[in-house]
PDB file of N, CA and C in Angstrom:
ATOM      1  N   UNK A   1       5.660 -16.005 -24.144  1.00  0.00           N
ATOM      2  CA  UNK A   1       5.547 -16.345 -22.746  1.00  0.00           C
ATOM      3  C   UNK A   1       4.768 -15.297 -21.978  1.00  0.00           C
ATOM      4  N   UNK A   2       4.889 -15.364 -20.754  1.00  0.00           N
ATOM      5  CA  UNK A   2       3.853 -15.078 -19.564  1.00  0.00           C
ATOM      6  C   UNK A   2       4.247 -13.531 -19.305  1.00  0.00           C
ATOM      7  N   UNK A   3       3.832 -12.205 -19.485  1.00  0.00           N
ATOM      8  CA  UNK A   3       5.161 -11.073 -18.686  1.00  0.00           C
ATOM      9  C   UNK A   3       4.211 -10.844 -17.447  1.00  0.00           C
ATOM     10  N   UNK A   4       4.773 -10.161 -16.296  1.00  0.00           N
ATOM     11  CA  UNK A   4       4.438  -9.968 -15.114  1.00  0.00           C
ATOM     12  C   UNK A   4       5.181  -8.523 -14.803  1.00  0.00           C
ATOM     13  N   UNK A   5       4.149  -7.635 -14.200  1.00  0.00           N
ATOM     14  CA  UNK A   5       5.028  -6.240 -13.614  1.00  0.00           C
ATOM     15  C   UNK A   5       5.585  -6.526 -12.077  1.00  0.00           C
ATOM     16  N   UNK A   6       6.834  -6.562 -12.620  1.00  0.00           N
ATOM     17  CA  UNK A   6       7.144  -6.310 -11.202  1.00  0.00           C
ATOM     18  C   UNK A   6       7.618  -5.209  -9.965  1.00  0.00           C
ATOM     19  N   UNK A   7       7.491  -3.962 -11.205  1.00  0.00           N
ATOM     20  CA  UNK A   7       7.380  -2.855 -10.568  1.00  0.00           C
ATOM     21  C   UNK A   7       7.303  -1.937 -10.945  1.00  0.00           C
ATOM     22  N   UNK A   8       6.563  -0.861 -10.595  1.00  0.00           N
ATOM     23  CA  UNK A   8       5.910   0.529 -11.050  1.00  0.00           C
ATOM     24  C   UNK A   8       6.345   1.650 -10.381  1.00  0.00           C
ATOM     25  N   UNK A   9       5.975   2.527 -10.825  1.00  0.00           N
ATOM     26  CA  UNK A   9       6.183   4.161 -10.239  1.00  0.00           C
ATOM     27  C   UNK A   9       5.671   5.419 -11.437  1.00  0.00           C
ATOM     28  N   UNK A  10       4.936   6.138 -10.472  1.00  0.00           N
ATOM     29  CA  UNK A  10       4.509   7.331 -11.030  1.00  0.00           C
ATOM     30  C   UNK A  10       5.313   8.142 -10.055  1.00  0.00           C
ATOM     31  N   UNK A  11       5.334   9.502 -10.450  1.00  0.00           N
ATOM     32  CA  UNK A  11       5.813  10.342  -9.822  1.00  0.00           C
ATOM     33  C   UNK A  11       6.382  12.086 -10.858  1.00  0.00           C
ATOM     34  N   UNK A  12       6.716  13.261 -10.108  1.00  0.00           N
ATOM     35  CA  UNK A  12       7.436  13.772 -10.693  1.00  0.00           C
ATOM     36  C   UNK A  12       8.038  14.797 -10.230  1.00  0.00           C
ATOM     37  N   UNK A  13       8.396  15.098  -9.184  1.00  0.00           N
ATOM     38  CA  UNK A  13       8.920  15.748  -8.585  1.00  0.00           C
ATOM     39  C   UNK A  13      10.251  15.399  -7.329  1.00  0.00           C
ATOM     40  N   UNK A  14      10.967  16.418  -7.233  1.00  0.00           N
ATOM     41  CA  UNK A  14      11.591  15.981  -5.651  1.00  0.00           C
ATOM     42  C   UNK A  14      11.788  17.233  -4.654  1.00  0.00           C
ATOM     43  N   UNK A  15      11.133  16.664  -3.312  1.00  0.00           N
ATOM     44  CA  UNK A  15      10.996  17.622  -2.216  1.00  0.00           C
ATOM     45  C   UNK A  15      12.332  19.012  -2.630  1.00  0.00           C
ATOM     46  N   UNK A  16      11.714  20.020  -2.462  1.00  0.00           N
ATOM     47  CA  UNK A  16      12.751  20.984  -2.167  1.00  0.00           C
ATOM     48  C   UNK A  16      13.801  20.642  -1.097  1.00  0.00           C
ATOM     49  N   UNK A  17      14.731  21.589  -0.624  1.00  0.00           N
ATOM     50  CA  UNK A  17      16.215  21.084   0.272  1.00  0.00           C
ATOM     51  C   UNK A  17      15.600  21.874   1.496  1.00  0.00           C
ATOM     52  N   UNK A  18      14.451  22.436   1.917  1.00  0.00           N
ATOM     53  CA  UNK A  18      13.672  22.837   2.855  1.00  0.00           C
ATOM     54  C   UNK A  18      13.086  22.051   3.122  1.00  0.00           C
ATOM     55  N   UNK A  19      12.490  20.907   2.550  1.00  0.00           N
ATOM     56  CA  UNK A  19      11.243  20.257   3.247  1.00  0.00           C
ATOM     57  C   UNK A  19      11.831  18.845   3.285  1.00  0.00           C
ATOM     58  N   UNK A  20      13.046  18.782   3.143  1.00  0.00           N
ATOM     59  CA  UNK A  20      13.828  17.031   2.847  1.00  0.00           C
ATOM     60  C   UNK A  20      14.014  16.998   4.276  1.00  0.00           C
ATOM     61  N   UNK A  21      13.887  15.537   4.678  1.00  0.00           N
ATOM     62  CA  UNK A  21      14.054  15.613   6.299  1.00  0.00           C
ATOM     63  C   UNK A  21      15.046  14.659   5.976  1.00  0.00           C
ATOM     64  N   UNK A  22      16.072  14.603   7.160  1.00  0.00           N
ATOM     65  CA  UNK A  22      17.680  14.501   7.581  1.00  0.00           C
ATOM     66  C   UNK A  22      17.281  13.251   8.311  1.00  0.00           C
ATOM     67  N   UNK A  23      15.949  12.446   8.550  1.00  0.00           N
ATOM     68  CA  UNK A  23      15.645  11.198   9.321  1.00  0.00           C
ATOM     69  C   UNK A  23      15.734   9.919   8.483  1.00  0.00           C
ATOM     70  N   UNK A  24      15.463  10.282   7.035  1.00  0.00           N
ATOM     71  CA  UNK A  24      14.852   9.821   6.239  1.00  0.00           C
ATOM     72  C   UNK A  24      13.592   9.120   6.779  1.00  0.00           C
ATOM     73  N   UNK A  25      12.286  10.205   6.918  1.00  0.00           N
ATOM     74  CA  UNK A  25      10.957   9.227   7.147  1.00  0.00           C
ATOM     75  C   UNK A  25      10.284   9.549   5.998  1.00  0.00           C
ATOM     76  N   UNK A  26      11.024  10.482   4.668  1.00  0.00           N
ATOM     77  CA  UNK A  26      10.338  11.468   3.874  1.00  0.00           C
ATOM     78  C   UNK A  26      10.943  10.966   2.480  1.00  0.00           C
ATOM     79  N   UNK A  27       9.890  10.784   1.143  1.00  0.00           N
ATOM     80  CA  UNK A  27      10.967  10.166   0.012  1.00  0.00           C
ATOM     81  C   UNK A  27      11.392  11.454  -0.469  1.00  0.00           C
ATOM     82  N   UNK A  28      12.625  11.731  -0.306  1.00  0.00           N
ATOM     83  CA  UNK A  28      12.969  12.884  -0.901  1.00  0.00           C
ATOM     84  C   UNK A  28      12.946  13.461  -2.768  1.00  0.00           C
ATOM     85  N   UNK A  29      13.174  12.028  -3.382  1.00  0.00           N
ATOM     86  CA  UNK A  29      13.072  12.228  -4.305  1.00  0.00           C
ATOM     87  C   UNK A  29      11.818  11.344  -5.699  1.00  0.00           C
ATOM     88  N   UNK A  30      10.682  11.874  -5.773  1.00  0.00           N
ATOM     89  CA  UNK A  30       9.618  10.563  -6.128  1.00  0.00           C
ATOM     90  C   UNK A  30       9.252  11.046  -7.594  1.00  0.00           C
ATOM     91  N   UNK A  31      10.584  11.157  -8.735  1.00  0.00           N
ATOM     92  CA  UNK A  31      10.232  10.895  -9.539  1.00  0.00           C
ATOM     93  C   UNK A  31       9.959   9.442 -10.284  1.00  0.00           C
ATOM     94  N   UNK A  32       9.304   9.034 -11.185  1.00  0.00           N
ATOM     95  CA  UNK A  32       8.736   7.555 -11.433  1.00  0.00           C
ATOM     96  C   UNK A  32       9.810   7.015 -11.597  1.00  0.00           C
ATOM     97  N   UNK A  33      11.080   7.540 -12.659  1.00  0.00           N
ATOM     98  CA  UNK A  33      11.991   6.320 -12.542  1.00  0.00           C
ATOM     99  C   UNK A  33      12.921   6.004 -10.971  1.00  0.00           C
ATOM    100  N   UNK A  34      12.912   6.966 -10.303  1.00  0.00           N
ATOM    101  CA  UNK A  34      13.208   6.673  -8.802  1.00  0.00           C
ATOM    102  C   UNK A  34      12.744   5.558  -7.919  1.00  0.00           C
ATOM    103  N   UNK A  35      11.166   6.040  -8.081  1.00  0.00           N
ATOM    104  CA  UNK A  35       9.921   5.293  -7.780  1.00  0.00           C
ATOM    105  C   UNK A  35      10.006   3.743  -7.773  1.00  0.00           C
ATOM    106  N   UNK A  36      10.449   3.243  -9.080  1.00  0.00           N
ATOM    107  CA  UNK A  36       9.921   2.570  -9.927  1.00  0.00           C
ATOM    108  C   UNK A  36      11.297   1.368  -9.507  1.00  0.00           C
ATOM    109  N   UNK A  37      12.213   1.720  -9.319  1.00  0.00           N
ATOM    110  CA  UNK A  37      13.684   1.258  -9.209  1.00  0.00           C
ATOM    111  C   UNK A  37      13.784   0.858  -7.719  1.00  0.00           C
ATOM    112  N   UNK A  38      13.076   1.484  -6.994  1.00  0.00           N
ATOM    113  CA  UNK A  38      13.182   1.307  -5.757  1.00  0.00           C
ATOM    114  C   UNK A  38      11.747  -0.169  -5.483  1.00  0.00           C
ATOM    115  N   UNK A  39      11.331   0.186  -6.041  1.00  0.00           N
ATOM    116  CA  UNK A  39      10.440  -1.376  -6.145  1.00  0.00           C
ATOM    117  C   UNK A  39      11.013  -2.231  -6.755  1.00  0.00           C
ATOM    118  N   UNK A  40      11.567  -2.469  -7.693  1.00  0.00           N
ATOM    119  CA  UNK A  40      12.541  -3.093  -8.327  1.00  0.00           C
ATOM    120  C   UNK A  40      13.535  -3.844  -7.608  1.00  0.00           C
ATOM    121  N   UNK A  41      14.254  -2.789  -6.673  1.00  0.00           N
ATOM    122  CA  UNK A  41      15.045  -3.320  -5.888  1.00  0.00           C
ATOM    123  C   UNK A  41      14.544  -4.459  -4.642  1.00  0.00           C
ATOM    124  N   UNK A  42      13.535  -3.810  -4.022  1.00  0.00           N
ATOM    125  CA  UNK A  42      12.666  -4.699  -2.886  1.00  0.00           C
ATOM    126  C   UNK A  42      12.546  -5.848  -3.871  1.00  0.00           C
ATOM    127  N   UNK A  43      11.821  -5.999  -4.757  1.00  0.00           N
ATOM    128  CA  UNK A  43      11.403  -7.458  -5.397  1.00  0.00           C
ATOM    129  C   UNK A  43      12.555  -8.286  -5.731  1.00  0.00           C
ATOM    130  N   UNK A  44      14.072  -7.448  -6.059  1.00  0.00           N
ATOM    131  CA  UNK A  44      15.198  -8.397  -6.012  1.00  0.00           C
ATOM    132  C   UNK A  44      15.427  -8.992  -4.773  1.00  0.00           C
ATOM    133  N   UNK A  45      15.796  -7.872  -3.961  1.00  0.00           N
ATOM    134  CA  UNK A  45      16.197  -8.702  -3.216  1.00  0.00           C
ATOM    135  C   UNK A  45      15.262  -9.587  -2.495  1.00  0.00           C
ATOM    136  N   UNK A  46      13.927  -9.395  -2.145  1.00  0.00           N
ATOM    137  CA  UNK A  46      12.778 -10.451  -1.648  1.00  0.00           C
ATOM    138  C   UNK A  46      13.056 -12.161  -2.834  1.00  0.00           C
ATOM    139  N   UNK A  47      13.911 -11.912  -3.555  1.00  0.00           N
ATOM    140  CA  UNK A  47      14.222 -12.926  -4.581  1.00  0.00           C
ATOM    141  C   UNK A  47      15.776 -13.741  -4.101  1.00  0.00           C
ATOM    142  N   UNK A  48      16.208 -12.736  -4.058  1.00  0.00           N
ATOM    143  CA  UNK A  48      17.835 -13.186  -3.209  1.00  0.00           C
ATOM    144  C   UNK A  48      17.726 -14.458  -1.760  1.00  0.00           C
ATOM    145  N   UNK A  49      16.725 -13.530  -1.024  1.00  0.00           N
ATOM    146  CA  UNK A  49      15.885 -14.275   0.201  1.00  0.00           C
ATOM    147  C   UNK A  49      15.368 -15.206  -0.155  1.00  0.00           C
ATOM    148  N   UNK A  50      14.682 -15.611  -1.099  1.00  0.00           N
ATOM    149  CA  UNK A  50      13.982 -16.570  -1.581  1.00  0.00           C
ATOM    150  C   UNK A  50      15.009 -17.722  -1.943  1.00  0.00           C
ATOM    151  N   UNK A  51      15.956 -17.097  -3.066  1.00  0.00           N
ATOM    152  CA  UNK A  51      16.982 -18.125  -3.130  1.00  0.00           C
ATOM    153  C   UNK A  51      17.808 -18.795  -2.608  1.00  0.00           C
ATOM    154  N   UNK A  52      18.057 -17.801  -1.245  1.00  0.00           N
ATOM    155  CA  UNK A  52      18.771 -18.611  -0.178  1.00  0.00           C
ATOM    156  C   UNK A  52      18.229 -19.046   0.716  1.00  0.00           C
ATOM    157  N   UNK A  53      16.860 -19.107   0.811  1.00  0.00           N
ATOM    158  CA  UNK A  53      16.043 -19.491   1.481  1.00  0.00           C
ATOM    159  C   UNK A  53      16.218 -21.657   1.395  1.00  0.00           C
ATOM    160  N   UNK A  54      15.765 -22.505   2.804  1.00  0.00           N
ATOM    161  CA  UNK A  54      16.007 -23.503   2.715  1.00  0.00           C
ATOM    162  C   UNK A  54      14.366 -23.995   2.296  1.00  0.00           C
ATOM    163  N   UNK A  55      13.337 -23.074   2.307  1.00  0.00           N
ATOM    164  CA  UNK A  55      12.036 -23.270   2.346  1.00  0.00           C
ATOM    165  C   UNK A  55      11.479 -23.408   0.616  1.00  0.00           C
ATOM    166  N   UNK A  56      11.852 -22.110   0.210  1.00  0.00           N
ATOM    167  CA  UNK A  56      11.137 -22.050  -1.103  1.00  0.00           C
ATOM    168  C   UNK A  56      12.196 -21.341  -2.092  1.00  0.00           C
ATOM    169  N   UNK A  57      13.509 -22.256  -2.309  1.00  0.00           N
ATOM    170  CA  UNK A  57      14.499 -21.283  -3.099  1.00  0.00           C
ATOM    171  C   UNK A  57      14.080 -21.578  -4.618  1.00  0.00           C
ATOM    172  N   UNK A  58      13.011 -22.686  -5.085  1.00  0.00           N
ATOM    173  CA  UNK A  58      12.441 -22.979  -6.220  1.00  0.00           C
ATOM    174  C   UNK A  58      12.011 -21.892  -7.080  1.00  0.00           C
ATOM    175  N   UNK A  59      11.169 -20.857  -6.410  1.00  0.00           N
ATOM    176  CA  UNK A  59       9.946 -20.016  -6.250  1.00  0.00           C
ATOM    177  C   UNK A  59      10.869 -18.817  -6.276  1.00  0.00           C
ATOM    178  N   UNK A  60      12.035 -18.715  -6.377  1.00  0.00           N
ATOM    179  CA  UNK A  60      13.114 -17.401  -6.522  1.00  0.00           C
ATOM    180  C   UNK A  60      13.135 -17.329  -8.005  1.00  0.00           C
ATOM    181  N   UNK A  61      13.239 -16.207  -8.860  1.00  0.00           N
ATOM    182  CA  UNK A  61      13.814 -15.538 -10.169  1.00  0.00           C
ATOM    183  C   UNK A  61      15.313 -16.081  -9.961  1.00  0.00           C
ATOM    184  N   UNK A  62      15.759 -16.297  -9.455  1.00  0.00           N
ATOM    185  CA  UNK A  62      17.468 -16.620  -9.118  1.00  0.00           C
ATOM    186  C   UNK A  62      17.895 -17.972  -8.863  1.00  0.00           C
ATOM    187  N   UNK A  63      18.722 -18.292  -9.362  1.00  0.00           N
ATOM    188  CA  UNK A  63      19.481 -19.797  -9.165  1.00  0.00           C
ATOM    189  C   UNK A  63      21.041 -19.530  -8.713  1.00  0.00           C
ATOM    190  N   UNK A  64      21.380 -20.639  -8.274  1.00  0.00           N
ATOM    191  CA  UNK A  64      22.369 -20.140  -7.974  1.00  0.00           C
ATOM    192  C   UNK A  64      23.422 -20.763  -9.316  1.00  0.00           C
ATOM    193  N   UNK A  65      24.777 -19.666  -9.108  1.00  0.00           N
ATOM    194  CA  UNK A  65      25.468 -19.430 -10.432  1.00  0.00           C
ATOM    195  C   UNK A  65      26.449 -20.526 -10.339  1.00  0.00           C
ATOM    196  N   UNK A  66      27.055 -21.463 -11.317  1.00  0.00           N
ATOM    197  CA  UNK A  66      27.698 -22.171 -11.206  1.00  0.00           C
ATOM    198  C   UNK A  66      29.562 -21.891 -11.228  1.00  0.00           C
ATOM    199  N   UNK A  67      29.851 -22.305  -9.922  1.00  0.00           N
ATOM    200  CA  UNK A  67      31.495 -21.723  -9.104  1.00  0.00           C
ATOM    201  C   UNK A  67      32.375 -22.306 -10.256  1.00  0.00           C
ATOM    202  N   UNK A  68      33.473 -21.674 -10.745  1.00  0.00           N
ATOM    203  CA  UNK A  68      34.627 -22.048 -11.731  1.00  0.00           C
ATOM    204  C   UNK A  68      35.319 -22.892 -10.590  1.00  0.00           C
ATOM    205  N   UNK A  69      35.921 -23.827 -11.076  1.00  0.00           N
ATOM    206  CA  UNK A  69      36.972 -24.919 -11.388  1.00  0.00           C
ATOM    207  C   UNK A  69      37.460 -24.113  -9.692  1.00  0.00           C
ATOM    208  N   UNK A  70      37.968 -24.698  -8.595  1.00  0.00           N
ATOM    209  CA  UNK A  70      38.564 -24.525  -7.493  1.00  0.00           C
ATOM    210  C   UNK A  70      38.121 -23.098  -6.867  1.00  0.00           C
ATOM    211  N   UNK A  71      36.937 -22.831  -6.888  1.00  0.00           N
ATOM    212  CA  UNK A  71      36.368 -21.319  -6.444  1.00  0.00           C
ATOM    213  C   UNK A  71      35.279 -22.041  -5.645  1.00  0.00           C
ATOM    214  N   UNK A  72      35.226 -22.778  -4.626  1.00  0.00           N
ATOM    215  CA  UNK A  72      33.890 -23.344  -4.081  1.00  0.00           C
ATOM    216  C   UNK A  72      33.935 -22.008  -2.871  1.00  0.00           C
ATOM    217  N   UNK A  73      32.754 -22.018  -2.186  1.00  0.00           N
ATOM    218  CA  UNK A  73      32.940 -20.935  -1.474  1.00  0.00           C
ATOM    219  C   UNK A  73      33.802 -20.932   0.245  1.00  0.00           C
ATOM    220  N   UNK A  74      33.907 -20.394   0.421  1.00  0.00           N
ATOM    221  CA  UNK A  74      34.677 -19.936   1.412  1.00  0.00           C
ATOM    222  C   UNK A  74      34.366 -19.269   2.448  1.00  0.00           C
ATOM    223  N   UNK A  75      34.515 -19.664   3.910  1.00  0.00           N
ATOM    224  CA  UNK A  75      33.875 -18.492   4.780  1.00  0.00           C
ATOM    225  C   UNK A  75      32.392 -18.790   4.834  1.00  0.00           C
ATOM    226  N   UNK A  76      31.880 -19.336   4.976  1.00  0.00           N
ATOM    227  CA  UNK A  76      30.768 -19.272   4.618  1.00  0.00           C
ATOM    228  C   UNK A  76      29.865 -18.320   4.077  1.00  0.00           C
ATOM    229  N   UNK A  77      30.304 -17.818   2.748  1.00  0.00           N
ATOM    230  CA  UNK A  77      30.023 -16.699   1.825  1.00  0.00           C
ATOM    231  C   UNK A  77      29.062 -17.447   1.048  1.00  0.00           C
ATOM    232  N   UNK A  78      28.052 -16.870   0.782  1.00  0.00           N
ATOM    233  CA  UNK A  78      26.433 -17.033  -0.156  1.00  0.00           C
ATOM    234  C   UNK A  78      27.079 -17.471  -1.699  1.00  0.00           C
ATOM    235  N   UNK A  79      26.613 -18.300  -2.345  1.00  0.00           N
ATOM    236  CA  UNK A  79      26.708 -18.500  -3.333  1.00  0.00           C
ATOM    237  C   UNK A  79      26.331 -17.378  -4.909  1.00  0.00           C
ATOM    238  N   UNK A  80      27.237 -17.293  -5.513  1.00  0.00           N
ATOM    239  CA  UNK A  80      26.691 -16.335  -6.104  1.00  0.00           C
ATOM    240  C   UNK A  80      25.536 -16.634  -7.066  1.00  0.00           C
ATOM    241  N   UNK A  81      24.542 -15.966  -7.307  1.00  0.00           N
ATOM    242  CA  UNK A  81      22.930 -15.965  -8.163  1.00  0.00           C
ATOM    243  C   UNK A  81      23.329 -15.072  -9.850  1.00  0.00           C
ATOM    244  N   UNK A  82      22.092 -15.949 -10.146  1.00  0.00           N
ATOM    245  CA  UNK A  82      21.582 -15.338 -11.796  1.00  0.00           C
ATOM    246  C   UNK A  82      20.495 -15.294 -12.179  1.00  0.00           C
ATOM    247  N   UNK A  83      20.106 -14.106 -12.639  1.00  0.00           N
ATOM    248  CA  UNK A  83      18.632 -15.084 -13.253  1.00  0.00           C
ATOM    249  C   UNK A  83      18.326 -15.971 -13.727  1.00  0.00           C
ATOM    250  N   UNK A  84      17.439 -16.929 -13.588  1.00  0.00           N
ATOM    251  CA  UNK A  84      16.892 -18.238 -13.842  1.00  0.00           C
ATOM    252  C   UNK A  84      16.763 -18.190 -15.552  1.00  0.00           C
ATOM    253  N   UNK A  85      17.376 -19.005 -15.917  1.00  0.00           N
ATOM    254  CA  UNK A  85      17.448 -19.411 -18.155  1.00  0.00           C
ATOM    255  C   UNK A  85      15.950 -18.941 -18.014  1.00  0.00           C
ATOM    256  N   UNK A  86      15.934 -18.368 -19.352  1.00  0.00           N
ATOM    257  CA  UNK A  86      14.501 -17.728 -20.121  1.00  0.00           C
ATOM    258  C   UNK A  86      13.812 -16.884 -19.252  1.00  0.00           C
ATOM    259  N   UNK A  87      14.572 -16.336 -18.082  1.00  0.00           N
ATOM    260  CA  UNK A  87      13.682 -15.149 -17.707  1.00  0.00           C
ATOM    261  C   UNK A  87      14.473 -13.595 -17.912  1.00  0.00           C
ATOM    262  N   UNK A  88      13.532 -12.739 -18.359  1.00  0.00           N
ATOM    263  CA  UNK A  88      14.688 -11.202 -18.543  1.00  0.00           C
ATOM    264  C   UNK A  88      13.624  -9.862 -17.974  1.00  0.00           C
ATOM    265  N   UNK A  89      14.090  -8.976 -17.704  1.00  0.00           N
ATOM    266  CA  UNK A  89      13.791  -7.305 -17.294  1.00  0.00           C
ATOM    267  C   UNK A  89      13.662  -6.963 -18.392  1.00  0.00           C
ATOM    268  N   UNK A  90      12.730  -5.909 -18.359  1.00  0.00           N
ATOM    269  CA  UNK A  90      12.925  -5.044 -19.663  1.00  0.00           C
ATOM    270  C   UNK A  90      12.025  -3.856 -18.905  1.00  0.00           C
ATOM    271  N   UNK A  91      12.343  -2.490 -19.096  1.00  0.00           N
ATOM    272  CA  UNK A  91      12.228  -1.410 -18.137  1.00  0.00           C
ATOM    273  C   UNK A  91      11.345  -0.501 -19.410  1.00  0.00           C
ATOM    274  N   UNK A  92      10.298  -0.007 -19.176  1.00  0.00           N
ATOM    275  CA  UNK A  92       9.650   0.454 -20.342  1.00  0.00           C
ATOM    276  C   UNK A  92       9.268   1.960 -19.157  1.00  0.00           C
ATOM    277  N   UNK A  93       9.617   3.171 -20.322  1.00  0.00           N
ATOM    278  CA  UNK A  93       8.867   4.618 -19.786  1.00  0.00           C
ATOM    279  C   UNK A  93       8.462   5.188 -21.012  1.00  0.00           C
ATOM    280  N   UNK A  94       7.551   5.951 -20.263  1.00  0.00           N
ATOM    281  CA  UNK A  94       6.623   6.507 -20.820  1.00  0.00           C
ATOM    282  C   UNK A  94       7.275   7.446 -21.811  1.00  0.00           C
ATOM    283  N   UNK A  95       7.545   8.329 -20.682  1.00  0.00           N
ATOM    284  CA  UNK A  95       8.724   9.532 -21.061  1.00  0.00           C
ATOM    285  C   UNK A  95      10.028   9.662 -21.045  1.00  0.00           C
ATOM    286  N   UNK A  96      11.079  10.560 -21.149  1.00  0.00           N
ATOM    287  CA  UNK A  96      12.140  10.811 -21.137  1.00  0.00           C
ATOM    288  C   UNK A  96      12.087  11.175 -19.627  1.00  0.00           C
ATOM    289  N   UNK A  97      13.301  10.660 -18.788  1.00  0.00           N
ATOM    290  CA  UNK A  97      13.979  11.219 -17.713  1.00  0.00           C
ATOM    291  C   UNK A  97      14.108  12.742 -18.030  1.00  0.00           C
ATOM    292  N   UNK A  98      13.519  13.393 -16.549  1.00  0.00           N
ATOM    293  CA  UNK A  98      14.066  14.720 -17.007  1.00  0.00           C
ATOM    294  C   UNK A  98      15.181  14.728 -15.884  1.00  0.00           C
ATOM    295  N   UNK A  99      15.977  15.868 -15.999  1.00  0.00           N
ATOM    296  CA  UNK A  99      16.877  16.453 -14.745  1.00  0.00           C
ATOM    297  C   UNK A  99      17.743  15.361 -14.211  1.00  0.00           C
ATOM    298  N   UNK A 100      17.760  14.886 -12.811  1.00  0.00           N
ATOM    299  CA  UNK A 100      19.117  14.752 -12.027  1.00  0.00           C
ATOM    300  C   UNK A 100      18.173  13.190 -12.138  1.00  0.00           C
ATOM    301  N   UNK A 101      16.967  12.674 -12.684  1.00  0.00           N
ATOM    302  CA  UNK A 101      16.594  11.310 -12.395  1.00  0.00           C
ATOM    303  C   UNK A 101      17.295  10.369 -13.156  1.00  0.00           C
TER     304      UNK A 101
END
């Protein structure tokens, strides 16, 4: 089948505890697997949105998960998601994590 990146990162360092700003306008920490995870995350959840979306929930990585026997939802609480049959992650590095990444 088809693979697609859905997210990258280079990087290798993280700001010293002098130059980290307390606003967060600054990535404090930009090693690649940091990097890389944090794109990761945006593209999930831009997928979550998608799935609960009334427009284009087709076009989501996510379906929604099928509720056990008297668990319909409640509250009007989001249905819970899965990835869509025959699609999977697979996280490939270069190198070894060093340190606190």
């Amino acid at each position: 089948g088809d693979l697609e990146v859905v997210a990258l990162g280079t990087g290798t360092k993280c700001l010293g505890r002098s130059k980290r700003s307390p606003i967060g306008d600054a990535i404090n920490d930009s090693h690649a697997e940091v990097i890389a995870r944090r794109a990761l995350l945006r593209y999930l959840y831009a997928h979550v949105r998608l799935a609960h979306s009334r427009d284009a929930p087709l076009e989501s990585i996510f379906e929604a998960a099928v509720a056990p026997a008297g668990g319909a939802d409640s509250g009007g609480e989001k249905a819970k998601l899965r990835l869509r049959a025959g699609l999977r992650l697979h996280f490939f590095a270069s190198q070894v994590p060093c340190g606190d990444a």
